[in-house]
C-alpha atoms as a PDB file:
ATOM      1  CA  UNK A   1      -6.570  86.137  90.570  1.00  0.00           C
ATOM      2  CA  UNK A   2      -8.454  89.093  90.321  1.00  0.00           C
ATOM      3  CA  UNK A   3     -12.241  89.402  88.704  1.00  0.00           C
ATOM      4  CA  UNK A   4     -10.928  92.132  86.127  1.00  0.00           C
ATOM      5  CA  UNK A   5      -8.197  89.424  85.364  1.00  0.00           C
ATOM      6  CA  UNK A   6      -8.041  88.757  80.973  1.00  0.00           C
ATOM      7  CA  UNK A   7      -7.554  84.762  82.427  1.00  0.00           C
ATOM      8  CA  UNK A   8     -11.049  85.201  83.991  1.00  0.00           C
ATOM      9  CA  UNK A   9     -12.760  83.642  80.292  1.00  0.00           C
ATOM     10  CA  UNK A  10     -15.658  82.038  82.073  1.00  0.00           C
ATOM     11  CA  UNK A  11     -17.093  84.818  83.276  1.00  0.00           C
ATOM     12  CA  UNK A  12     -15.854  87.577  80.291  1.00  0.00           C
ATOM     13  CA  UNK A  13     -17.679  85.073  78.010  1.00  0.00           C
ATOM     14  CA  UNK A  14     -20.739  84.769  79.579  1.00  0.00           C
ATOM     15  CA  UNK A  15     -21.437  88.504  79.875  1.00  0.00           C
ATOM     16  CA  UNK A  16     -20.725  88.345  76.099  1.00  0.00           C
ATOM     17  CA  UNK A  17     -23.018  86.177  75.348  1.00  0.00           C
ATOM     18  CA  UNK A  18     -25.500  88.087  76.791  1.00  0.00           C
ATOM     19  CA  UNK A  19     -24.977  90.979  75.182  1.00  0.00           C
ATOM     20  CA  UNK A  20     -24.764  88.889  71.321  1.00  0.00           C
ATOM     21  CA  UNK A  21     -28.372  87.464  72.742  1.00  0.00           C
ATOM     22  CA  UNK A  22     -29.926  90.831  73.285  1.00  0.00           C
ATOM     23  CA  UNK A  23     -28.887  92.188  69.316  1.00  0.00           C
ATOM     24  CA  UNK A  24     -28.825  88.950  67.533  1.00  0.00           C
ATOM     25  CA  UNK A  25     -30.654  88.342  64.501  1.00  0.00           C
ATOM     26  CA  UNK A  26     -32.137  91.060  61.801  1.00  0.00           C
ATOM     27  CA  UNK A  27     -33.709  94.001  62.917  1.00  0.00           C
ATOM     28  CA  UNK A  28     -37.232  93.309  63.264  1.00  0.00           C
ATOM     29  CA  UNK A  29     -37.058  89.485  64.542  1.00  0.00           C
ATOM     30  CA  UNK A  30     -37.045  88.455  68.581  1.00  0.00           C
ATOM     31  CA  UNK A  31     -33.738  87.095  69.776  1.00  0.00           C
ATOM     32  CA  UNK A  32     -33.917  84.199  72.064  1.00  0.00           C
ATOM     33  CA  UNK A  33     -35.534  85.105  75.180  1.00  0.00           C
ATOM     34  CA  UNK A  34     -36.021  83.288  78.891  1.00  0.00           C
ATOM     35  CA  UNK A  35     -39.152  81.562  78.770  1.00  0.00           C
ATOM     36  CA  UNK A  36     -41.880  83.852  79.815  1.00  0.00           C
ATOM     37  CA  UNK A  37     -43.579  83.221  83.497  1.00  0.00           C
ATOM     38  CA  UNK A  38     -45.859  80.495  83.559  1.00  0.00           C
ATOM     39  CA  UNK A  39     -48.969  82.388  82.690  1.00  0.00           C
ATOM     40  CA  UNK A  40     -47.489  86.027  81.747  1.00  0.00           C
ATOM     41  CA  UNK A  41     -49.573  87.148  78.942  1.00  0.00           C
ATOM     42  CA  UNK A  42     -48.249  88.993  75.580  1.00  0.00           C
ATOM     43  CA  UNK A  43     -49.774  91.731  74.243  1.00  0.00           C
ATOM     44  CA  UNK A  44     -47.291  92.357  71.377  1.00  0.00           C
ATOM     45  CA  UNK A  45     -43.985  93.265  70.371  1.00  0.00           C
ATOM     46  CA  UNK A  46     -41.753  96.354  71.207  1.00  0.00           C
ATOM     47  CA  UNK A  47     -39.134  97.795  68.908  1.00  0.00           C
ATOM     48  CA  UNK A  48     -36.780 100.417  69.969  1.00  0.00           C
ATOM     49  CA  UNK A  49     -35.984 101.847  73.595  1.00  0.00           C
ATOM     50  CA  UNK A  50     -39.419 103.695  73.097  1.00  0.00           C
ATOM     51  CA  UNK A  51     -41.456 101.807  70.728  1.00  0.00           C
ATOM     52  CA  UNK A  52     -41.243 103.780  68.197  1.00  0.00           C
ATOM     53  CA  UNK A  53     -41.057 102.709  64.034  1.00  0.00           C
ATOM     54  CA  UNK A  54     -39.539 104.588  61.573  1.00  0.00           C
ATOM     55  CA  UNK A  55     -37.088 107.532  62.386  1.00  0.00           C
ATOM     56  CA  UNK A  56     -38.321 108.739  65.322  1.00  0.00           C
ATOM     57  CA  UNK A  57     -36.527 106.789  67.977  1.00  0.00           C
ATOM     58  CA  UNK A  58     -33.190 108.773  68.204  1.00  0.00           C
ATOM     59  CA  UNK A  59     -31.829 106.613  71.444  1.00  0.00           C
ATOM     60  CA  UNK A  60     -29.705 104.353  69.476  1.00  0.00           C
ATOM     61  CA  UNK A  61     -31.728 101.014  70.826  1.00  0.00           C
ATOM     62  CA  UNK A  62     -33.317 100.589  67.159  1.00  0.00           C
ATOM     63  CA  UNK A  63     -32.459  96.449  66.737  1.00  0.00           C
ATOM     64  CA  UNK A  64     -33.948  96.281  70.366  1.00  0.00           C
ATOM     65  CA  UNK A  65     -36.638  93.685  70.248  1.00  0.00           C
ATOM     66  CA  UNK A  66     -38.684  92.687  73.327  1.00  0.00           C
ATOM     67  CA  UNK A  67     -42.055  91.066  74.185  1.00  0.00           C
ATOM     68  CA  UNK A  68     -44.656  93.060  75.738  1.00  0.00           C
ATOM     69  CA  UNK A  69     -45.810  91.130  78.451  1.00  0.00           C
ATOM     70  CA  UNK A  70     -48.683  91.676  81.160  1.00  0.00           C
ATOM     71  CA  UNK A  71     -49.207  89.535  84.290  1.00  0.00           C
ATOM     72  CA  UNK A  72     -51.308  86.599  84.205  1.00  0.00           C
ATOM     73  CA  UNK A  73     -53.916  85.339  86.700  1.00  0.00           C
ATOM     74  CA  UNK A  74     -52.665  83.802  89.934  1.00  0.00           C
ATOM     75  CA  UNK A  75     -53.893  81.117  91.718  1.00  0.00           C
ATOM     76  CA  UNK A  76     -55.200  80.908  95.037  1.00  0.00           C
ATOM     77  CA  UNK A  77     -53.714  80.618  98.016  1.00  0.00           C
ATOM     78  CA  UNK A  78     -52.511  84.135  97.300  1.00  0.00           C
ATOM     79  CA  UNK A  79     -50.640  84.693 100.614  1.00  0.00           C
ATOM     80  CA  UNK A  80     -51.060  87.173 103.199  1.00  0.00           C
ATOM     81  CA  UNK A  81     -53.903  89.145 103.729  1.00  0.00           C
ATOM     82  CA  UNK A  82     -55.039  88.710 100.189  1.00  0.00           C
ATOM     83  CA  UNK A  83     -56.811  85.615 100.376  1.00  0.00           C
ATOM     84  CA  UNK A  84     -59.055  86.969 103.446  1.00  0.00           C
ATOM     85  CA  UNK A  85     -60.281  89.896 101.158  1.00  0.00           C
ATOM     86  CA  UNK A  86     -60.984  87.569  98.522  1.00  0.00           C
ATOM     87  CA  UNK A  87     -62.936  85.753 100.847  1.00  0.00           C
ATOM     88  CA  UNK A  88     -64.578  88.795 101.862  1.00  0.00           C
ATOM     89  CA  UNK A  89     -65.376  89.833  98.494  1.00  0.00           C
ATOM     90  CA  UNK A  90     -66.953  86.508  97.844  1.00  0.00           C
ATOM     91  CA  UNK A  91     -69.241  86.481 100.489  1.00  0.00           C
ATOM     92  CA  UNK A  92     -70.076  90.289 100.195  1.00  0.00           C
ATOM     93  CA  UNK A  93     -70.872  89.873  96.108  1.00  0.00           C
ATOM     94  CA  UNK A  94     -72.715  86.476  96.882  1.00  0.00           C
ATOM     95  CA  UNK A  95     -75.173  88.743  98.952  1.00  0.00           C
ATOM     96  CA  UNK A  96     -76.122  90.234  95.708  1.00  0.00           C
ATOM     97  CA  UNK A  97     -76.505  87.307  94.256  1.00  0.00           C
ATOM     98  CA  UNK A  98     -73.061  87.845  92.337  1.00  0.00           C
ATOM     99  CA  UNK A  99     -70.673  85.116  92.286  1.00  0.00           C
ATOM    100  CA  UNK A 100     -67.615  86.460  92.370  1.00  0.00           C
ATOM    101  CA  UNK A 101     -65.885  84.262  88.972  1.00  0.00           C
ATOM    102  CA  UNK A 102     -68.578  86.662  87.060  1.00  0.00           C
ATOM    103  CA  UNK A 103     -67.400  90.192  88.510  1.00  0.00           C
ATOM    104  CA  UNK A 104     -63.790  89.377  88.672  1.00  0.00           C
ATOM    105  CA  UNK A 105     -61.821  89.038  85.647  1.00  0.00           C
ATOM    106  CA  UNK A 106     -58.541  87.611  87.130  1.00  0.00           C
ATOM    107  CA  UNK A 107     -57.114  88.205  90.016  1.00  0.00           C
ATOM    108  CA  UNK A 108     -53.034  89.292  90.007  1.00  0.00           C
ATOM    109  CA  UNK A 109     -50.370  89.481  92.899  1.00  0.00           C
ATOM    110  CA  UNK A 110     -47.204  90.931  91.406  1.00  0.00           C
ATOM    111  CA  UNK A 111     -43.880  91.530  92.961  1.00  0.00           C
ATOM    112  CA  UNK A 112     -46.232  91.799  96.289  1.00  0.00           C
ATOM    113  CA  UNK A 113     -49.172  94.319  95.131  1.00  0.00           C
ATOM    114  CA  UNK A 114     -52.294  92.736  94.865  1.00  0.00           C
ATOM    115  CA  UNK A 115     -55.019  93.529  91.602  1.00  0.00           C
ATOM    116  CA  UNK A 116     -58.436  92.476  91.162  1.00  0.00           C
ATOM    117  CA  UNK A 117     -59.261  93.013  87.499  1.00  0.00           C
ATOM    118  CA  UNK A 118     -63.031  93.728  87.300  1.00  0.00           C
ATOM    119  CA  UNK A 119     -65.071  93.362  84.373  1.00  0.00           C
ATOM    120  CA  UNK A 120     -66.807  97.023  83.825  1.00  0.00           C
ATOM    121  CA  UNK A 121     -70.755  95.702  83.856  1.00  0.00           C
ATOM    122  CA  UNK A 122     -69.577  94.991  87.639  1.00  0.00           C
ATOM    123  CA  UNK A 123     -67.338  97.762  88.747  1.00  0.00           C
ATOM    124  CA  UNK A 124     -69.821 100.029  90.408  1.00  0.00           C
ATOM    125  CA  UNK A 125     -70.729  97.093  93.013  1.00  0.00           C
ATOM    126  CA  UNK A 126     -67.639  95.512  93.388  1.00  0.00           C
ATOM    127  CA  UNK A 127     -66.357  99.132  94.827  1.00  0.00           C
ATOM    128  CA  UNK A 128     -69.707  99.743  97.062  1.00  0.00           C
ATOM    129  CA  UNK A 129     -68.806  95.891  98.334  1.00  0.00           C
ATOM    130  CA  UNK A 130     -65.099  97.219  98.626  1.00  0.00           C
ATOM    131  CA  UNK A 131     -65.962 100.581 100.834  1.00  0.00           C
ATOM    132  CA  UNK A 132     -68.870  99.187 103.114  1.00  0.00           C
ATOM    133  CA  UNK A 133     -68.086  95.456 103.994  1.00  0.00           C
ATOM    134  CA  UNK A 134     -67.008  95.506 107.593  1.00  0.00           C
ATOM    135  CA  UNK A 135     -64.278  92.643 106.698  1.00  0.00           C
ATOM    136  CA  UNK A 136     -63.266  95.072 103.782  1.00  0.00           C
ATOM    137  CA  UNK A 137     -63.842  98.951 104.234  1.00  0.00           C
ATOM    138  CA  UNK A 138     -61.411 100.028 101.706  1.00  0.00           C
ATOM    139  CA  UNK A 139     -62.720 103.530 102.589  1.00  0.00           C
ATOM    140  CA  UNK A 140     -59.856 106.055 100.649  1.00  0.00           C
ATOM    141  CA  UNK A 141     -59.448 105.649  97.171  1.00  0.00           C
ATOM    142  CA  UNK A 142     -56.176 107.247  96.139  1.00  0.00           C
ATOM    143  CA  UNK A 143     -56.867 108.204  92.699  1.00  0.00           C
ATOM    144  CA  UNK A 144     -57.091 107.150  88.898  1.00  0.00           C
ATOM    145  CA  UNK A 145     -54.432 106.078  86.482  1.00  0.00           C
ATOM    146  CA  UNK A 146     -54.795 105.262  82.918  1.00  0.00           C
ATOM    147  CA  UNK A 147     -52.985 102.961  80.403  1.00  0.00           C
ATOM    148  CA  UNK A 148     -53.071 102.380  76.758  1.00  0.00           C
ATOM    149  CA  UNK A 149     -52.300  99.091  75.571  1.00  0.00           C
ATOM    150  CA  UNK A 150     -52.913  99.563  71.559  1.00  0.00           C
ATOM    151  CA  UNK A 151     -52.090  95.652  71.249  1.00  0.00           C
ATOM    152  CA  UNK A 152     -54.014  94.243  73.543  1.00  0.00           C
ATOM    153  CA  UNK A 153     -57.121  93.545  71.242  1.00  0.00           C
ATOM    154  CA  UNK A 154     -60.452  94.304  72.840  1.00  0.00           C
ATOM    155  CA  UNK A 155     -59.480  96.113  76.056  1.00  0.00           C
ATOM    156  CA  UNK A 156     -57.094  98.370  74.834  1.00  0.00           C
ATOM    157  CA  UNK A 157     -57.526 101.059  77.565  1.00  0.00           C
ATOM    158  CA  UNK A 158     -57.423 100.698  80.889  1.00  0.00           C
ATOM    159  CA  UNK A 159     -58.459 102.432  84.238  1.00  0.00           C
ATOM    160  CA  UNK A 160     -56.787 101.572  87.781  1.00  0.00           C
ATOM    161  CA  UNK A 161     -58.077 102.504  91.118  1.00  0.00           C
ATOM    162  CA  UNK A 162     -55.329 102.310  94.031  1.00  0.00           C
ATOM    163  CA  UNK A 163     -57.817 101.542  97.185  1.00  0.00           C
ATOM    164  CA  UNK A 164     -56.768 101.527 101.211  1.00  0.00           C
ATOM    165  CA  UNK A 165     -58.260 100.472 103.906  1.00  0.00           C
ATOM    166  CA  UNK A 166     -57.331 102.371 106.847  1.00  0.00           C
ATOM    167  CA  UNK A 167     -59.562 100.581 109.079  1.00  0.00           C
ATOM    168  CA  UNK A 168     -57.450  97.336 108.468  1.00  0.00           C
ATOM    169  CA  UNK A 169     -54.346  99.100 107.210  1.00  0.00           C
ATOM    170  CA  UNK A 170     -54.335  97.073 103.618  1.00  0.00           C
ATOM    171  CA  UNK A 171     -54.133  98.255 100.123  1.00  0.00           C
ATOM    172  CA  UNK A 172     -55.397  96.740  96.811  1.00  0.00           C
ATOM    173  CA  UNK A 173     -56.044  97.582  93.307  1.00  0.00           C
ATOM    174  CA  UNK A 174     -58.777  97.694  90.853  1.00  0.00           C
ATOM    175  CA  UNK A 175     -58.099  97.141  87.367  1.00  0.00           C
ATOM    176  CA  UNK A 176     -60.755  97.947  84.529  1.00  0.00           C
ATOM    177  CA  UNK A 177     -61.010  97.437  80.917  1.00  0.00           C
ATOM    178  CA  UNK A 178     -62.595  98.674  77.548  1.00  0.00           C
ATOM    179  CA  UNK A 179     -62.231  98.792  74.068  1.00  0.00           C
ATOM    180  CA  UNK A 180     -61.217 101.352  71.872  1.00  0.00           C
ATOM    181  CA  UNK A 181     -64.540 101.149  69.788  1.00  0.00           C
ATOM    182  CA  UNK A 182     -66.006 101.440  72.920  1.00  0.00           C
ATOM    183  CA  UNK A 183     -63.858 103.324  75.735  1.00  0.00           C
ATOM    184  CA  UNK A 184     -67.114 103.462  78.451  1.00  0.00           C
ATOM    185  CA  UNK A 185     -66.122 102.531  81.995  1.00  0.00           C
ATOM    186  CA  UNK A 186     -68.706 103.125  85.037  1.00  0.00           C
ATOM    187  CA  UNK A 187     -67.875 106.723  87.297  1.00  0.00           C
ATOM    188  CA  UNK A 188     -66.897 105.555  90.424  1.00  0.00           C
ATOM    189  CA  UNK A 189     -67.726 109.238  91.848  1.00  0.00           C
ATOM    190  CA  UNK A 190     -71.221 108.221  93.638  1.00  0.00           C
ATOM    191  CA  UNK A 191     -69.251 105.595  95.481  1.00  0.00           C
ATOM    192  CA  UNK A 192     -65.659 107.662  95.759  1.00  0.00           C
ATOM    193  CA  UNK A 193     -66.671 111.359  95.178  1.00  0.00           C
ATOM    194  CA  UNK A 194     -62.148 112.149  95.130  1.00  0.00           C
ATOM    195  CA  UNK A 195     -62.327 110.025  91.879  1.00  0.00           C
ATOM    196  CA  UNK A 196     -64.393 113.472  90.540  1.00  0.00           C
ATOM    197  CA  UNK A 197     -60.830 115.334  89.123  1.00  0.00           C
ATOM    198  CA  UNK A 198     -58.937 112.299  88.302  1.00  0.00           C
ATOM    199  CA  UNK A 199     -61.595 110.952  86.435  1.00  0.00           C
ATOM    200  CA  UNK A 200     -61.512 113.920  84.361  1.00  0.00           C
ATOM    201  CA  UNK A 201     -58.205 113.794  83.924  1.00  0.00           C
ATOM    202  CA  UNK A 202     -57.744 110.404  82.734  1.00  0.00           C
ATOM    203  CA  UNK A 203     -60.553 110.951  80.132  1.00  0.00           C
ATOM    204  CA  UNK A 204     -58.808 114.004  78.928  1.00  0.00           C
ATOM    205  CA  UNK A 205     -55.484 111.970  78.552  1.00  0.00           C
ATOM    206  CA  UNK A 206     -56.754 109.008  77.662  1.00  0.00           C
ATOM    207  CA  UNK A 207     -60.036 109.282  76.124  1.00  0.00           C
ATOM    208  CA  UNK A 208     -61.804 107.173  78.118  1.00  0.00           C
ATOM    209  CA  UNK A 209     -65.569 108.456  78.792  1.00  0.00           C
ATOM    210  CA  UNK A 210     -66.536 107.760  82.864  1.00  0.00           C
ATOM    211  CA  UNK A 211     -70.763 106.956  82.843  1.00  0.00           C
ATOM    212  CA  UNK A 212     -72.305 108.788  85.419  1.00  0.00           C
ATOM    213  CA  UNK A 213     -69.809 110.869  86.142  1.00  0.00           C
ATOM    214  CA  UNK A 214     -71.213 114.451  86.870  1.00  0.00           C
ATOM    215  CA  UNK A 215     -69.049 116.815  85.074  1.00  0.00           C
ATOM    216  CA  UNK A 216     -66.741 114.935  82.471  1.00  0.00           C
ATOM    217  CA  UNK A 217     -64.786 117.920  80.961  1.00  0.00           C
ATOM    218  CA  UNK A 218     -61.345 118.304  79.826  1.00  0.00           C
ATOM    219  CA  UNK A 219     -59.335 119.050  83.198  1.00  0.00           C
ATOM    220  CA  UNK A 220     -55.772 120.392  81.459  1.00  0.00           C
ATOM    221  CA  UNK A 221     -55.802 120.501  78.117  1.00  0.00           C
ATOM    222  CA  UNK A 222     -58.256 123.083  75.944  1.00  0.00           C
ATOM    223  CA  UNK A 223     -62.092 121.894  75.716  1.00  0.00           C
ATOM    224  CA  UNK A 224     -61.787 122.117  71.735  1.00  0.00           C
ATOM    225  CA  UNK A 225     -58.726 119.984  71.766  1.00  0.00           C
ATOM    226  CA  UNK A 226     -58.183 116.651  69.298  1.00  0.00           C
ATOM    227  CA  UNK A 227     -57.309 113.670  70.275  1.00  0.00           C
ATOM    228  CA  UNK A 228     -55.864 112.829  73.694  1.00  0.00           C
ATOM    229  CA  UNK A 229     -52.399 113.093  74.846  1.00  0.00           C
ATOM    230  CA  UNK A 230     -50.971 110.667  76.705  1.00  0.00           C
ATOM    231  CA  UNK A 231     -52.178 107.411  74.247  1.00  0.00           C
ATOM    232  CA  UNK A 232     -49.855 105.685  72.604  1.00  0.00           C
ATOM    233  CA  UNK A 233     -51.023 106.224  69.053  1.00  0.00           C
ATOM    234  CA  UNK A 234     -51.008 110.365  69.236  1.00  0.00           C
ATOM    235  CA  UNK A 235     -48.618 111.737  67.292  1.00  0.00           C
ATOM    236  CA  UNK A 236     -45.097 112.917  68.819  1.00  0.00           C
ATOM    237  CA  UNK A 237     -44.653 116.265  66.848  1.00  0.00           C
ATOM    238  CA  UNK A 238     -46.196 118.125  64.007  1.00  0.00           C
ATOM    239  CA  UNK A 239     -48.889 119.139  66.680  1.00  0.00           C
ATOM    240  CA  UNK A 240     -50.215 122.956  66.025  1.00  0.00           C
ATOM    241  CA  UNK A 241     -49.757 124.682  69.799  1.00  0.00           C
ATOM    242  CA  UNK A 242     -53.221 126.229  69.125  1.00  0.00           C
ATOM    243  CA  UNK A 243     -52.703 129.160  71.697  1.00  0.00           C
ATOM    244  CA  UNK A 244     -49.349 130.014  70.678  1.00  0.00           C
ATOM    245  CA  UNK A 245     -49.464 129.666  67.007  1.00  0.00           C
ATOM    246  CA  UNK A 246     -46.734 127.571  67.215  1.00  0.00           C
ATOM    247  CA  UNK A 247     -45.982 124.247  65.531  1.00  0.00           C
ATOM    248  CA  UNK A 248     -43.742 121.426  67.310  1.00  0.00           C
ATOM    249  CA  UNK A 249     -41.731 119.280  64.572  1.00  0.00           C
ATOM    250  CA  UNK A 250     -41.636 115.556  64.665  1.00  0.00           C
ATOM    251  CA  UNK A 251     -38.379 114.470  66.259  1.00  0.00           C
ATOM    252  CA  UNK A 252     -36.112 113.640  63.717  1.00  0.00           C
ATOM    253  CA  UNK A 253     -36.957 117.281  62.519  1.00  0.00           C
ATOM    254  CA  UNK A 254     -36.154 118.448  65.684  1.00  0.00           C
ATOM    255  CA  UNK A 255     -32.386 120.560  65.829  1.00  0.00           C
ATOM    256  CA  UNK A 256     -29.583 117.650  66.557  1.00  0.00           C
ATOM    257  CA  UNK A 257     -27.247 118.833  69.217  1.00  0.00           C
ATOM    258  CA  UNK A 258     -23.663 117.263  69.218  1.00  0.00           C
END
């Protein structure tokens, strides 16, 4: 017997059932899900292939219901050479008289990559502890990325550092948040002057305003331009294309090709 065999039932009914989970119930409820990972956090709900309410999401995933989930904190021992920069991190902070529960937020290690999430009042010198330690020198950092989570109530937007150590050959991440009411993160340029561009960018995509930093200007899109692009709550159409007098529709305006 062959697997495409109609006599295979077992197996032709469990795939159905899978696919019955993934659209049951009325559009706008979960279906059943998995139970989350022990400690997996969620933020809120998504609807549609892109999130998207009303009319605007054209992929044809509209009953899709998911959880929008973010990894929780992990517990020690942490495996590999994680738990030695912890370690290092402790001792470096407690020289500041920092312990390091009150810098670090949670610590993560997901699918193998390693986060510290650092609360913003202590970014600044958890970096300068990250760069100069001898058991640390994490001497390159690679750049800035930032995230909007519009449900995840009181740090909403995030900022994330990729560091390396080339010294030790090891890579980590730094994770910070803010609030939208109040989107200020510490500039990380007097420790990592390459974070000067990307911070600029990420505040002109994401809003978020970089203290200290010495030149925080928009980086691509116009200086007198509203709002910032790449968050989750700016509009997908009806924006005026200022220097082109143009004006992009919203996408179920948008010409339907078939």
């Amino acid at each position: 017997m062959t697997f495409d065999t109609p006599d295979n039932t077992e197996i032709r009914s469990t795939h159905a059932d899978t696919d019955a989970a993934a659209t049951a119930g009325p559009e706008g409820t979960l279906p059943p899900q998995d139970p989350q990972p022990e400690g997996d956090e969620v933020i809120g709900v998504r609807r549609g292939m892109f999130g998207i309410s009303g009319t605007g999401d054209t992929s044809g995933y509209g009953r899709l219901v998911r959880p929008v989930t973010l990894p929780g904190s992990t517990p020690a021992p942490f495996g590999g050479y994680f738990d030695e920069v912890v370690d290092s991190l402790r001792v470096a902070l407690a020289a500041a008289n920092i312990p390091l529960e009150t810098a670090i937020e949670k610590i993560v290690v997901f699918r193998g990559e390693f986060t510290l999430h650092v609360r913003r009042a202590h970014l600044v010198r958890v970096a300068r502890a990250l760069r100069d330690d001898p058991a640390l020198r994490f001497e390159l950092c690679l750049g800035v990325s930032g995230v909007h989570y519009p449900d995840d109530a009181g740090r909403e937007l995030h900022a994330v550092y990729p560091l390396m150590s080339i010294t030790h050959n090891r890579r980590l991440r730094v994770e910070v948040s803010a609030p939208d009411a109040d989107p200020h993160i510490p500039s990380l340029y007097e420790v990592y002057p390459t974070t000067d561009w990307h911070e600029r960018e990420t505040y002109d995509f994401f809003g978020i305003l970089f203290d200290g930093h010495p030149s925080l200007t928009r980086i691509t899109m116009p200086d007198d331009w509203r709002g910032h692009p790449q968050r989750k709550d700016y509009p997908l159409g009806g924006i005026p294309v200022e220097y082109k007098g143009a004006r992009i529709p919203p996408p179920d305006e948008r010409r339907a090709y078939s």
